[in-house]
C-alpha atoms as a PDB file:
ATOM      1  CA  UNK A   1       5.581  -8.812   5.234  1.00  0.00           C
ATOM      2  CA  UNK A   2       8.894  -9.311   7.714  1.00  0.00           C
ATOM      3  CA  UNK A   3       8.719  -5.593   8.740  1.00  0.00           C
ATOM      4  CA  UNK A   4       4.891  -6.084   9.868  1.00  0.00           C
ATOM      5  CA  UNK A   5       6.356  -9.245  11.280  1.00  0.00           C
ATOM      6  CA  UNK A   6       9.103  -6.995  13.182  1.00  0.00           C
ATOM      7  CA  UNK A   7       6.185  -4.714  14.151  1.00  0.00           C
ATOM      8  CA  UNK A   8       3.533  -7.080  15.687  1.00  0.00           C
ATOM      9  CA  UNK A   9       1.339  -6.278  12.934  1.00  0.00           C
ATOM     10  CA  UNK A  10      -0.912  -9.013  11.739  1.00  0.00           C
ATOM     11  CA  UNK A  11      -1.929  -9.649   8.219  1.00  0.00           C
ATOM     12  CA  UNK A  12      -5.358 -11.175   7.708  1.00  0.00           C
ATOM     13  CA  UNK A  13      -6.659 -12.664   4.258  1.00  0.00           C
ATOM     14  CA  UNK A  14     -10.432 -12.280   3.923  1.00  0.00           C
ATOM     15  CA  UNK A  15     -12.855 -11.924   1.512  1.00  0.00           C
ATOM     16  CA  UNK A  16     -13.509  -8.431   0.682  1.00  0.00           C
ATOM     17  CA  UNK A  17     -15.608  -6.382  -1.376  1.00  0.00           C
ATOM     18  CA  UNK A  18     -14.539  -6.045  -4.841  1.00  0.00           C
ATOM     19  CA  UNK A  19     -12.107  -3.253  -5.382  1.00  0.00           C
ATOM     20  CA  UNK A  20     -10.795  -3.379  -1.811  1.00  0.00           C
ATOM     21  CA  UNK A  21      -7.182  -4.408  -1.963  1.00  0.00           C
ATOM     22  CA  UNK A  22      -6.769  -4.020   1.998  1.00  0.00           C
ATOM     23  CA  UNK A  23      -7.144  -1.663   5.120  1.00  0.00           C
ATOM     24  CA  UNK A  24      -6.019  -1.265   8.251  1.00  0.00           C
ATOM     25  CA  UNK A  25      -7.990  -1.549  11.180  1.00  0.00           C
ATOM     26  CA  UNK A  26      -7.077  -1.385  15.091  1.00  0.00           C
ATOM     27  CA  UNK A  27      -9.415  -3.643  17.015  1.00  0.00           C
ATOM     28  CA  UNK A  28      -8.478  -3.494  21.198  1.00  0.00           C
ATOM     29  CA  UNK A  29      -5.168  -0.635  19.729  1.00  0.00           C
ATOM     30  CA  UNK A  30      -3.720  -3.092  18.258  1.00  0.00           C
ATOM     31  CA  UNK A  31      -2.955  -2.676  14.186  1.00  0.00           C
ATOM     32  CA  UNK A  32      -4.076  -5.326  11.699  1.00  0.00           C
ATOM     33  CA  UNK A  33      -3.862  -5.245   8.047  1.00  0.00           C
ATOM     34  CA  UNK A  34      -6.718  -6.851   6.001  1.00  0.00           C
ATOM     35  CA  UNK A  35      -5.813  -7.969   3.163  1.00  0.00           C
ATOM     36  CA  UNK A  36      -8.018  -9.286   0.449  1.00  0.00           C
ATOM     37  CA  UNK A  37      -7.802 -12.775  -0.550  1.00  0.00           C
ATOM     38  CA  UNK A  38      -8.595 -12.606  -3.811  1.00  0.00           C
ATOM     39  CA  UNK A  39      -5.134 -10.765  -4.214  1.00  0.00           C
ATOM     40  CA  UNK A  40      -2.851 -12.383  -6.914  1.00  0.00           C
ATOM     41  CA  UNK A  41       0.714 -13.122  -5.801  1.00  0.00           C
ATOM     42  CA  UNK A  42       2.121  -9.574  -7.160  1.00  0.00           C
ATOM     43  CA  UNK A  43      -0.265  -7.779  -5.572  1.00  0.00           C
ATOM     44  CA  UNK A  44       0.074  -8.986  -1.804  1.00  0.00           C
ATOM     45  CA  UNK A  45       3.659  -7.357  -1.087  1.00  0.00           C
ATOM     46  CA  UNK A  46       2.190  -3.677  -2.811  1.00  0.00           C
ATOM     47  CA  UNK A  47      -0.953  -3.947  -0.691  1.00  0.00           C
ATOM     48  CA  UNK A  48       0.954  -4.809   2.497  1.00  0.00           C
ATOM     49  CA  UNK A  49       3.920  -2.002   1.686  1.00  0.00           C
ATOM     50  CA  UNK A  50       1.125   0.305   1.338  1.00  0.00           C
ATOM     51  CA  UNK A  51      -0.701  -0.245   4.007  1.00  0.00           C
ATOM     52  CA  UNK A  52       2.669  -0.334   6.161  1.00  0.00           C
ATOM     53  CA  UNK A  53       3.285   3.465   4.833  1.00  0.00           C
ATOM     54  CA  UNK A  54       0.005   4.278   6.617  1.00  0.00           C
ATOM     55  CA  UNK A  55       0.818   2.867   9.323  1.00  0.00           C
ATOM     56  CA  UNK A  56       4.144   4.519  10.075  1.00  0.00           C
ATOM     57  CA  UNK A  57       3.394   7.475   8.150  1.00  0.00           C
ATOM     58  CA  UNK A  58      -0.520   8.402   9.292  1.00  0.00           C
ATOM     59  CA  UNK A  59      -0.306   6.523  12.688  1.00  0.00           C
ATOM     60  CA  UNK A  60      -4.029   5.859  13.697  1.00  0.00           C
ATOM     61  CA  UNK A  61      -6.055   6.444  10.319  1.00  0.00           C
ATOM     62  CA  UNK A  62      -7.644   3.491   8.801  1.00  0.00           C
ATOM     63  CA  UNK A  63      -7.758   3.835   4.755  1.00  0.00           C
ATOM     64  CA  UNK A  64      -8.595   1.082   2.028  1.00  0.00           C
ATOM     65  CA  UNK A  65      -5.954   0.842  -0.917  1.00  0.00           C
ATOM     66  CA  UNK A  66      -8.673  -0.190  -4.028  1.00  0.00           C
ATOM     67  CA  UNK A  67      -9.729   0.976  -6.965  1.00  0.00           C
ATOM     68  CA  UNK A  68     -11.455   4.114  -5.819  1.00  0.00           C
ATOM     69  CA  UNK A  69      -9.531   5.792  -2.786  1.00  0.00           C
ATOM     70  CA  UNK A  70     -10.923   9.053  -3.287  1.00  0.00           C
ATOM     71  CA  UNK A  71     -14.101   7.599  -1.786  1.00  0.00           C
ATOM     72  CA  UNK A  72     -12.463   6.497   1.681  1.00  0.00           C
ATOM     73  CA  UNK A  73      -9.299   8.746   2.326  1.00  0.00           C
ATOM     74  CA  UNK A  74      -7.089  11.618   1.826  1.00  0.00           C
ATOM     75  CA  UNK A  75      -5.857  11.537  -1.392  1.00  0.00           C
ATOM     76  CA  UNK A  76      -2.551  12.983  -0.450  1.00  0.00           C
ATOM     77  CA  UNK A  77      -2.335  10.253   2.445  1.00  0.00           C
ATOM     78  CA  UNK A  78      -2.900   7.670  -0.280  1.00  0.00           C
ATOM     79  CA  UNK A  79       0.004   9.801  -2.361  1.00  0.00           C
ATOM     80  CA  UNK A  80       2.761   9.303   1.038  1.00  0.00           C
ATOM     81  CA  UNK A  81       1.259   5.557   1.142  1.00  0.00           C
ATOM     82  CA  UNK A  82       2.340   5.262  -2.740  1.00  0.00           C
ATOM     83  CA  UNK A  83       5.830   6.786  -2.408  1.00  0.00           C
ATOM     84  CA  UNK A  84       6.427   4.634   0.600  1.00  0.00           C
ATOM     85  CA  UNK A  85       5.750   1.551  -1.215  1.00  0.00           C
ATOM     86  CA  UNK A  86       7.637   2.348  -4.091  1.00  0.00           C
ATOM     87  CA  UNK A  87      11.308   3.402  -1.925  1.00  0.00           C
ATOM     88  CA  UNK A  88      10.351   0.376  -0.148  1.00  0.00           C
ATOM     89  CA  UNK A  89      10.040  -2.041  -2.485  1.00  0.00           C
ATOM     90  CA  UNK A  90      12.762  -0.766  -4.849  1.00  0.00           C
ATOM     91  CA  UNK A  91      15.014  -2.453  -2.004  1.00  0.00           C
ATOM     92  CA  UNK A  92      13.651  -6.202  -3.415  1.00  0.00           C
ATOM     93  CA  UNK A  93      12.897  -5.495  -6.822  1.00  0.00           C
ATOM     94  CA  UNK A  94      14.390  -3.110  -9.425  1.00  0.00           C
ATOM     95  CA  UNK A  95      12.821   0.075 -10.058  1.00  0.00           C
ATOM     96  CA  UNK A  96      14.452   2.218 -12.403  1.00  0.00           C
ATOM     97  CA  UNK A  97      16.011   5.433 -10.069  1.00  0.00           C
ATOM     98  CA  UNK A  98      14.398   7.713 -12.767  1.00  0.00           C
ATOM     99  CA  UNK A  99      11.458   6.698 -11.467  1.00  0.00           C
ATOM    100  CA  UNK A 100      12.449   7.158  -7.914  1.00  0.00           C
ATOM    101  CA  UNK A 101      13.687  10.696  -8.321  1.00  0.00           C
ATOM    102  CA  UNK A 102      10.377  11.915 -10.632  1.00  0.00           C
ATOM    103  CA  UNK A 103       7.719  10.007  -8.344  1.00  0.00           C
ATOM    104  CA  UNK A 104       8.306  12.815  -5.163  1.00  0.00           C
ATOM    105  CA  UNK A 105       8.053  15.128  -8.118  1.00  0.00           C
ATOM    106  CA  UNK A 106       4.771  14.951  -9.710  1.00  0.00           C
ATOM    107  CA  UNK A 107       1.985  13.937  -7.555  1.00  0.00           C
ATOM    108  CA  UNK A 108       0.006  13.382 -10.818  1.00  0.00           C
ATOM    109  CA  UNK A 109       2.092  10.602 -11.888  1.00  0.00           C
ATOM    110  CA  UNK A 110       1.460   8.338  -8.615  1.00  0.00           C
ATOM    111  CA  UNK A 111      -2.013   8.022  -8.736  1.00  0.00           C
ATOM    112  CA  UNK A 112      -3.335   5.526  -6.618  1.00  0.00           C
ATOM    113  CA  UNK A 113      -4.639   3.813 -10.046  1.00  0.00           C
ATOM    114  CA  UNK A 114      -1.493   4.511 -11.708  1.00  0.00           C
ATOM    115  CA  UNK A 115       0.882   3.366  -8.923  1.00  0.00           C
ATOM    116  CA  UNK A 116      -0.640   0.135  -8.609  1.00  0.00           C
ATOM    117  CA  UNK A 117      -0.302  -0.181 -11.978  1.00  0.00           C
ATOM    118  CA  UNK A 118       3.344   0.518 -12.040  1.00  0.00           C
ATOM    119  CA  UNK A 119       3.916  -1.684  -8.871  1.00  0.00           C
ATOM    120  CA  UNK A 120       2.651  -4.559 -10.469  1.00  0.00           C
ATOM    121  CA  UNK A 121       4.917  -4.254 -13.725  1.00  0.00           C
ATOM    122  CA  UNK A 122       7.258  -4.053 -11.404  1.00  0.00           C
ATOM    123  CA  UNK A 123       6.887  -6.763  -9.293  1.00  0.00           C
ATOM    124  CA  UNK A 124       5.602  -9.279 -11.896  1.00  0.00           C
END
């Protein structure tokens, strides 16, 4: 949440459909990340890291992190998003390196369902 801070980047809480951790959006070319509120505590720095490797990573595209991402972007853009917020939050929390060296590896292993999943073991 500081480097979106550092980066002008807003981070609303709303109510969003369920499934749909967050997106971002660019109303007037500015970025903003929506977040859903209904996020627990865990969840709110993977959905923000995520959506932070889209936005340095993918520049202008818009994707929602949920439940489903096949439906609303590029599932190898959802696969750089992952990575980013694993390296990134391995700096705050501890994620075993193994992990970090096999994750590049094997795009199977970081689904989007199975990265959240990981993420929040993590995290929690």
């Amino acid at each position: 949440m500081q480097i979106a801070a550092e980066l002008k980047i807003p981070i609303k809480f709303h109510p969003l459909p369920q499934g749909i951790r967050g997106y971002i959006t660019r109303p007037v070319r500015h970025k903003v990340f929506m977040i859903n509120n209904d996020l627990d505590e865990r969840e709110i720095p993977i959905v923000v890291a995520h959506e932070l490797g889209h936005a340095l990573l993918h520049g202008t595209v818009g994707c929602a992190f949920n439940t489903d991402t096949t439906n609303y972007c590029n599932s190898h853009e959802e696969y750089e998003a992952n990575l980013f917020a694993l390296y990134l939050l391995s700096y705050s929390y501890d994620i075993d390196d193994r992990l970090l060296k096999a994750a590049p590896l094997h795009k199977e292993f970081m689904t989007h369902l199975e990265a959240h999943k990981i993420l929040c073991h993590i995290v929690g």
